[in-house]
N, C-alpha and C. Protein backbone atom coordinates (compact mmCIF):
# COMPACT_ATOMS: atom_id res chain seq x y z
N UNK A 1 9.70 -20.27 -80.26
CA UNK A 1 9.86 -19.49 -79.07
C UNK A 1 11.35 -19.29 -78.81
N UNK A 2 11.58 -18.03 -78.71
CA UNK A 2 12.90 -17.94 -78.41
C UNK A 2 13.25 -18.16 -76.87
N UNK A 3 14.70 -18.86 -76.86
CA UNK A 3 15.05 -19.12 -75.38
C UNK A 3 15.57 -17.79 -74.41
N UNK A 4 15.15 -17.90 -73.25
CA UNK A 4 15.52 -17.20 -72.37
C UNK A 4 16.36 -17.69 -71.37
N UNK A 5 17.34 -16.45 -70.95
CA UNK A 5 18.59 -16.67 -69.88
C UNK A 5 18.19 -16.16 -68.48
N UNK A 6 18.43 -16.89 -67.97
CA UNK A 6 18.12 -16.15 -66.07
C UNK A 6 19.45 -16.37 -65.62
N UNK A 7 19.68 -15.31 -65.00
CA UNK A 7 21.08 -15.13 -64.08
C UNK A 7 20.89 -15.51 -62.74
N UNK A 8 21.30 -16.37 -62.14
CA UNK A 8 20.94 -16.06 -60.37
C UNK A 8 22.01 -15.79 -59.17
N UNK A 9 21.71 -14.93 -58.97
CA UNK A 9 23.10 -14.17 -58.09
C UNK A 9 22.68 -14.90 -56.35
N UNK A 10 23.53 -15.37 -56.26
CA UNK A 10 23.76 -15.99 -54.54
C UNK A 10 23.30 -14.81 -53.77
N UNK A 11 22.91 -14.66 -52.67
CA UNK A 11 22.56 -13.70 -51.52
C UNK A 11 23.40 -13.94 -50.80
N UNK A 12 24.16 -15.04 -50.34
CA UNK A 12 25.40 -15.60 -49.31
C UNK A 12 26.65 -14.39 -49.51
N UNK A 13 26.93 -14.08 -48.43
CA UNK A 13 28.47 -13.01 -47.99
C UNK A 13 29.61 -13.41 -48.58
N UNK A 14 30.34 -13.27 -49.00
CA UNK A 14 31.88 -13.86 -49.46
C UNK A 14 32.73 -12.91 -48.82
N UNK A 15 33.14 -13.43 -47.65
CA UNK A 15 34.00 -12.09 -46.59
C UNK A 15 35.15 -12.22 -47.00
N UNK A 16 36.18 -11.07 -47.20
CA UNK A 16 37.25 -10.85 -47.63
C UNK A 16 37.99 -12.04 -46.69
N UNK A 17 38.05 -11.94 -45.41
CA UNK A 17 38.96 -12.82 -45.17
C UNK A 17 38.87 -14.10 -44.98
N UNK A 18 37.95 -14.88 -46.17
CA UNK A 18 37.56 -16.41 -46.15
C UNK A 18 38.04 -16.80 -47.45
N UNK A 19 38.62 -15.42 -48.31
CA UNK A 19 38.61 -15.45 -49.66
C UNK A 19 39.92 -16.94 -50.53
N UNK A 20 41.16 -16.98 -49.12
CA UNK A 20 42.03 -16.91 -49.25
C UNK A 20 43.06 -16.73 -50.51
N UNK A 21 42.74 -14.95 -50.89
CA UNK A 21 43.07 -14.75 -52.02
C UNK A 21 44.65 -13.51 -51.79
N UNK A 22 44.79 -13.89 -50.71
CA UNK A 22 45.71 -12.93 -50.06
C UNK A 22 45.54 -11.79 -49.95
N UNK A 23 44.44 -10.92 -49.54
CA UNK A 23 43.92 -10.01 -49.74
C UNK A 23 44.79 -8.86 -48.70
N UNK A 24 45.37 -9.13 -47.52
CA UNK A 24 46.46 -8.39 -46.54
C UNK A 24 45.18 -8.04 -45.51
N UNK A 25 44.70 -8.58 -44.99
CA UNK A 25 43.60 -8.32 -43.99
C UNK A 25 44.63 -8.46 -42.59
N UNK A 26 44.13 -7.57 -41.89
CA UNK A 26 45.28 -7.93 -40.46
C UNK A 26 44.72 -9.78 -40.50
N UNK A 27 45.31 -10.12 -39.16
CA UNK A 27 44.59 -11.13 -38.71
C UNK A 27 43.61 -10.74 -37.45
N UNK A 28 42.56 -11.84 -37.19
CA UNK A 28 41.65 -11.36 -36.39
C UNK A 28 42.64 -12.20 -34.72
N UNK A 29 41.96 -11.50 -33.85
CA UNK A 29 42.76 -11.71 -32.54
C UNK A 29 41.93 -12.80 -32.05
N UNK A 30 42.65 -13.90 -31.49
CA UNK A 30 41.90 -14.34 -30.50
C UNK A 30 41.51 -14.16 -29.71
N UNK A 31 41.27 -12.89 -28.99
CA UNK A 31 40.46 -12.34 -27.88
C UNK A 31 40.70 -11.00 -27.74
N UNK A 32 39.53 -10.62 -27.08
CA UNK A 32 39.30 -9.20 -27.28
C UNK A 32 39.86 -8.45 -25.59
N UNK A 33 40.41 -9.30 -24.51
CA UNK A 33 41.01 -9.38 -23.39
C UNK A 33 41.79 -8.01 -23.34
N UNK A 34 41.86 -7.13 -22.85
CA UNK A 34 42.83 -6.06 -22.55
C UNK A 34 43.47 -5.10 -24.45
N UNK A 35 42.26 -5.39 -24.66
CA UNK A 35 42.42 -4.68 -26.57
C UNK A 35 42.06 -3.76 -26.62
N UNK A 36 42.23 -2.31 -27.42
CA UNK A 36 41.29 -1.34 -27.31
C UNK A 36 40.44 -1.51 -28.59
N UNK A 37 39.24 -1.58 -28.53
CA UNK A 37 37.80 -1.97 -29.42
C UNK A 37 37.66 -0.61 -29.99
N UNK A 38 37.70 -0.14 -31.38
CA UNK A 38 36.85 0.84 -32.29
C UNK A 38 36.07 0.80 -32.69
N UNK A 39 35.05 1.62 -32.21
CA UNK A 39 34.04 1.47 -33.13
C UNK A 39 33.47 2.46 -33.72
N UNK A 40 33.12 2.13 -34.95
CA UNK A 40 33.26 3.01 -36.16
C UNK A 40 31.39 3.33 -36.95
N UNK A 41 31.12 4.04 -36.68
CA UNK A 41 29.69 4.12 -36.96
C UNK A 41 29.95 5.09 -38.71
N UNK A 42 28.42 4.32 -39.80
CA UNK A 42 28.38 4.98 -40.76
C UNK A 42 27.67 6.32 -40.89
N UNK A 43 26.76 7.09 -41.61
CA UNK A 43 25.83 8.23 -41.53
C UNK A 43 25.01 7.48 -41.12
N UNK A 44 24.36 5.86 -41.09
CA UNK A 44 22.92 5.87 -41.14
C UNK A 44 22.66 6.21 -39.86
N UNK A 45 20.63 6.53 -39.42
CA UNK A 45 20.48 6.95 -38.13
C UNK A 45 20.62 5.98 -37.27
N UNK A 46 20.36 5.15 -37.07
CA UNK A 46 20.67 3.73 -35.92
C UNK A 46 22.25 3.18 -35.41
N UNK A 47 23.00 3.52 -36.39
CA UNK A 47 24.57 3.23 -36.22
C UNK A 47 25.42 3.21 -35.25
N UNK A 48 25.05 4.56 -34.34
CA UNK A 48 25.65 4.95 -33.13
C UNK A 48 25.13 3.89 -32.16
N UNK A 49 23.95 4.24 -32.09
CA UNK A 49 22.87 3.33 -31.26
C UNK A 49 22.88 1.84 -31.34
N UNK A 50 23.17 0.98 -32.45
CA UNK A 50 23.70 -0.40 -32.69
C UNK A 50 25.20 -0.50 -31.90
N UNK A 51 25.68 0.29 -32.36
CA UNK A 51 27.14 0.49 -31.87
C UNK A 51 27.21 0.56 -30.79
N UNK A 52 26.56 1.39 -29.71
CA UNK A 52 26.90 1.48 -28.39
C UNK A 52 26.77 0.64 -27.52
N UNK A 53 25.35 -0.45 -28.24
CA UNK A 53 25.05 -1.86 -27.75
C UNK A 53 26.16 -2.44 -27.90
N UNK A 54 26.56 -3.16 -28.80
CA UNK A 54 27.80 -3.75 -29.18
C UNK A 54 28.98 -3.35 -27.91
N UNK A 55 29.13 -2.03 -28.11
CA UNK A 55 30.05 -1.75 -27.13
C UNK A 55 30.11 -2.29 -26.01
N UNK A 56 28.66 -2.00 -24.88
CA UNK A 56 28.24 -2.67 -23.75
C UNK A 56 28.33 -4.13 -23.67
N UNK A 57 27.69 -4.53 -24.49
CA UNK A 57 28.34 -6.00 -24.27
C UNK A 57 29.63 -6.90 -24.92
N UNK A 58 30.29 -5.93 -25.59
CA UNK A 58 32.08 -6.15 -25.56
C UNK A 58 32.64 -6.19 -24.25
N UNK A 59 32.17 -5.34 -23.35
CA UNK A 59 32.76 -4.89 -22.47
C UNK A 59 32.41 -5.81 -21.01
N UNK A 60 31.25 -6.14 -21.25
CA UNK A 60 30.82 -7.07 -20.25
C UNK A 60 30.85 -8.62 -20.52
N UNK A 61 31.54 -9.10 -21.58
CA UNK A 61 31.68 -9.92 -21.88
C UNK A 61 33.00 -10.37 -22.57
N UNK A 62 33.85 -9.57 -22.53
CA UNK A 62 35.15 -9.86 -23.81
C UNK A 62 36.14 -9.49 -22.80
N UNK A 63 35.85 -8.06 -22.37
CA UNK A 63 36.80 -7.31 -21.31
C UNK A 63 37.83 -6.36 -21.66
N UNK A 64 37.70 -5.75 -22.67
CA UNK A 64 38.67 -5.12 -23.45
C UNK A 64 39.29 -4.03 -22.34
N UNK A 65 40.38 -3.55 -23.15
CA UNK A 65 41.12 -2.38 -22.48
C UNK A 65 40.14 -1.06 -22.04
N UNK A 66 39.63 -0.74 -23.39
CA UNK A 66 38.70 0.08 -23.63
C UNK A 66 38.17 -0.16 -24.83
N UNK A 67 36.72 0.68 -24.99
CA UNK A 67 36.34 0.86 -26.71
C UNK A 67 35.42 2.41 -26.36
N UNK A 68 35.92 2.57 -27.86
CA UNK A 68 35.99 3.86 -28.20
C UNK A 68 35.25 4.61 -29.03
N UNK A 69 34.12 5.39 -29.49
CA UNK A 69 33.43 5.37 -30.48
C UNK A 69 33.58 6.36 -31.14
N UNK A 70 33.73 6.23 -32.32
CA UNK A 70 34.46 7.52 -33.35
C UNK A 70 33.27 8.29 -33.77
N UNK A 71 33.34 9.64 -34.09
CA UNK A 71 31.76 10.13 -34.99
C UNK A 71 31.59 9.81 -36.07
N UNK A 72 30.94 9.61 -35.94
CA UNK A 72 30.39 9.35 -37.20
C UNK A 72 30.45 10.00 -38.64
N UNK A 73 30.34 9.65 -39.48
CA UNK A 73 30.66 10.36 -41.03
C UNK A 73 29.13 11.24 -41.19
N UNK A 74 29.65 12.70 -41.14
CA UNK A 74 28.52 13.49 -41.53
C UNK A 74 28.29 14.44 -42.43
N UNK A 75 28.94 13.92 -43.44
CA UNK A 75 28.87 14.31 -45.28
C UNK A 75 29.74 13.06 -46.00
N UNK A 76 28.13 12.12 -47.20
CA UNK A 76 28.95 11.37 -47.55
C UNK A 76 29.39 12.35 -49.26
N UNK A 77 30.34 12.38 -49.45
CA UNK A 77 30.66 12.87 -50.72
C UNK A 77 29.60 12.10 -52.27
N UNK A 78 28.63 12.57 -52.54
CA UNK A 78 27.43 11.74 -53.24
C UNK A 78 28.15 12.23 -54.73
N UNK A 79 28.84 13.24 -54.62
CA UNK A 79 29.21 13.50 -55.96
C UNK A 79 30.40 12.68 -56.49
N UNK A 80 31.28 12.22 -55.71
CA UNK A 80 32.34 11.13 -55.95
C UNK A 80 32.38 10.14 -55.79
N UNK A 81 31.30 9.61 -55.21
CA UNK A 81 31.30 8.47 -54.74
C UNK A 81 32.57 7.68 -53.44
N UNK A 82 32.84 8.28 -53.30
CA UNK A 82 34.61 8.11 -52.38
C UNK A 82 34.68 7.75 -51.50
N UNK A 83 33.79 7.76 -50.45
CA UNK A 83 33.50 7.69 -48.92
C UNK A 83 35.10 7.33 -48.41
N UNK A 84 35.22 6.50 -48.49
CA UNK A 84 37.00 6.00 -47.96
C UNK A 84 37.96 6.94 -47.97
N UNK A 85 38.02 7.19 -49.71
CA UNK A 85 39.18 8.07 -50.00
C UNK A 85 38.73 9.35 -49.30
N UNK A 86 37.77 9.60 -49.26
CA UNK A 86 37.73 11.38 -48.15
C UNK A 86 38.21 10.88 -46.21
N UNK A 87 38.30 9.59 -46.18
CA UNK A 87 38.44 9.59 -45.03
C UNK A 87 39.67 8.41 -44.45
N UNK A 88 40.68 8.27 -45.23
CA UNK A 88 42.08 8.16 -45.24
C UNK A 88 42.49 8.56 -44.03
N UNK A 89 42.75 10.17 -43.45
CA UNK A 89 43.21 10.11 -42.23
C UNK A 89 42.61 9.77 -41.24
N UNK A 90 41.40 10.16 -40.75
CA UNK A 90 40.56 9.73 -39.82
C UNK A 90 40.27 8.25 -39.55
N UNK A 91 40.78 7.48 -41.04
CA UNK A 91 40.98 6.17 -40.51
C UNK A 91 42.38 5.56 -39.81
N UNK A 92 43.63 6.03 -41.05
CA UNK A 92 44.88 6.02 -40.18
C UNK A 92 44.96 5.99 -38.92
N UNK A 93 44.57 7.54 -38.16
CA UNK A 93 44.58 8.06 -37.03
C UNK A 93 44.00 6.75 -36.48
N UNK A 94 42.47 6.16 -36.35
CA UNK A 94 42.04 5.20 -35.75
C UNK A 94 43.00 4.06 -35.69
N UNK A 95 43.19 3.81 -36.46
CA UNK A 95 44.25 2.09 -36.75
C UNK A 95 45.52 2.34 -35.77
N UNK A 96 46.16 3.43 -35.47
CA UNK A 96 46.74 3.67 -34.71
C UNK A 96 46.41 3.50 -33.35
N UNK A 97 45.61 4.23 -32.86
CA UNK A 97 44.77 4.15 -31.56
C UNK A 97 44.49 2.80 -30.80
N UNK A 98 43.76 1.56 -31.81
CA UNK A 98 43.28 0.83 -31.64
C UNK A 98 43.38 -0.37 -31.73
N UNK A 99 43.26 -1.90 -31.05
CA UNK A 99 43.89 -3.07 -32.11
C UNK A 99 42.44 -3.77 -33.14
N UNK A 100 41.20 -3.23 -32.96
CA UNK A 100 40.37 -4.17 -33.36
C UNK A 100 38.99 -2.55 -33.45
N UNK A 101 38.85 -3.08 -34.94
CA UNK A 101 37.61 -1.93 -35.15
C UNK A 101 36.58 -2.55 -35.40
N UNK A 102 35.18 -2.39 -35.40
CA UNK A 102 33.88 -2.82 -35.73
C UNK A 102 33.07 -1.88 -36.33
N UNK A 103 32.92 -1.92 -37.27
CA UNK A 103 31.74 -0.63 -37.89
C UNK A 103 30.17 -1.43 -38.44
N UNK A 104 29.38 -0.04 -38.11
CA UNK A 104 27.83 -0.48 -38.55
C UNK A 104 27.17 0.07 -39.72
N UNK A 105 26.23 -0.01 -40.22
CA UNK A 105 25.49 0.42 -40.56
C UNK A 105 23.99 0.54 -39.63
N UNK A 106 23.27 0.98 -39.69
CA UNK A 106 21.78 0.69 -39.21
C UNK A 106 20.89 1.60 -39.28
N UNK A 107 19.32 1.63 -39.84
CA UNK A 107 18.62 2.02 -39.99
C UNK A 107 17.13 1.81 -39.07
C-alpha cells in the first residue's frame, strides 16, 4: 500500500500586526476618545448595514470625534484581480481624513 500525505492547514487568523515581522502597520490607539472613526464598507450586501451598527455603538460607547462612512466599492475589477490597486486614491484621501478605519465584509 502506498503511503499517503495529508496537509492540515490551521483555520486560526495570523493578524498582520501580531506578526512581529515589521510589517509598518500604524499603531493601534488606545482609545477611540475624540478620533475620527472610518468606516470602510466592501461590495458585499450586508457591509453598510454591519457597518452602521458598529458605527452606533462606537459612538455610544468609545465617543469618537466623529465616524464617517465611505461608499462603498461598486465595481470590483474581476478581470485584474486588483481591488486595492484601483483604489489607491480613495484610500489615501481616507487616511487623511481620519485617525482609525474599520472595514467589513458581510453577507
Amino acid at each position: 500500500m502506498a503511503m499517503q500525505t495529508v496537509t492540515v492547514l490551521s483555520p486560526l487568523p495570523v493578524y498582520l500586526d501580531e506578526t512581529g515581522s515589521g510589517s509598518g502597520l500604524a499603531a493601534r490607539p488606545a482609545t477611540l476618545e475624540g478620533k475620527v472613526v472610518g468606516l470602510l464598507p466592501n461590495w458585499r450586501p450586508s457591509a453598510v448595514e454591519l457597518l452602521k451598527v458598529i458605527g452606533a455603538l462606537l459612538q455610544e460607547r468609545c465617543h469618537p470625534e466623529a465616524v464617517v462612512m465611505e461608499q462603498a466599492v461598486t465595481e470590483v475589477p474581476m478581470g485584474t484581480g486588483k481591488l486595492l490597486d484601483s483604489m489607491h486614491g480613495k484610500l489615501d484621501d481616507l487616511a487623511r481624513r481620519v485617525d482609525v478605519v474599520i472595514t467589513a465584509t458581510g453577507d
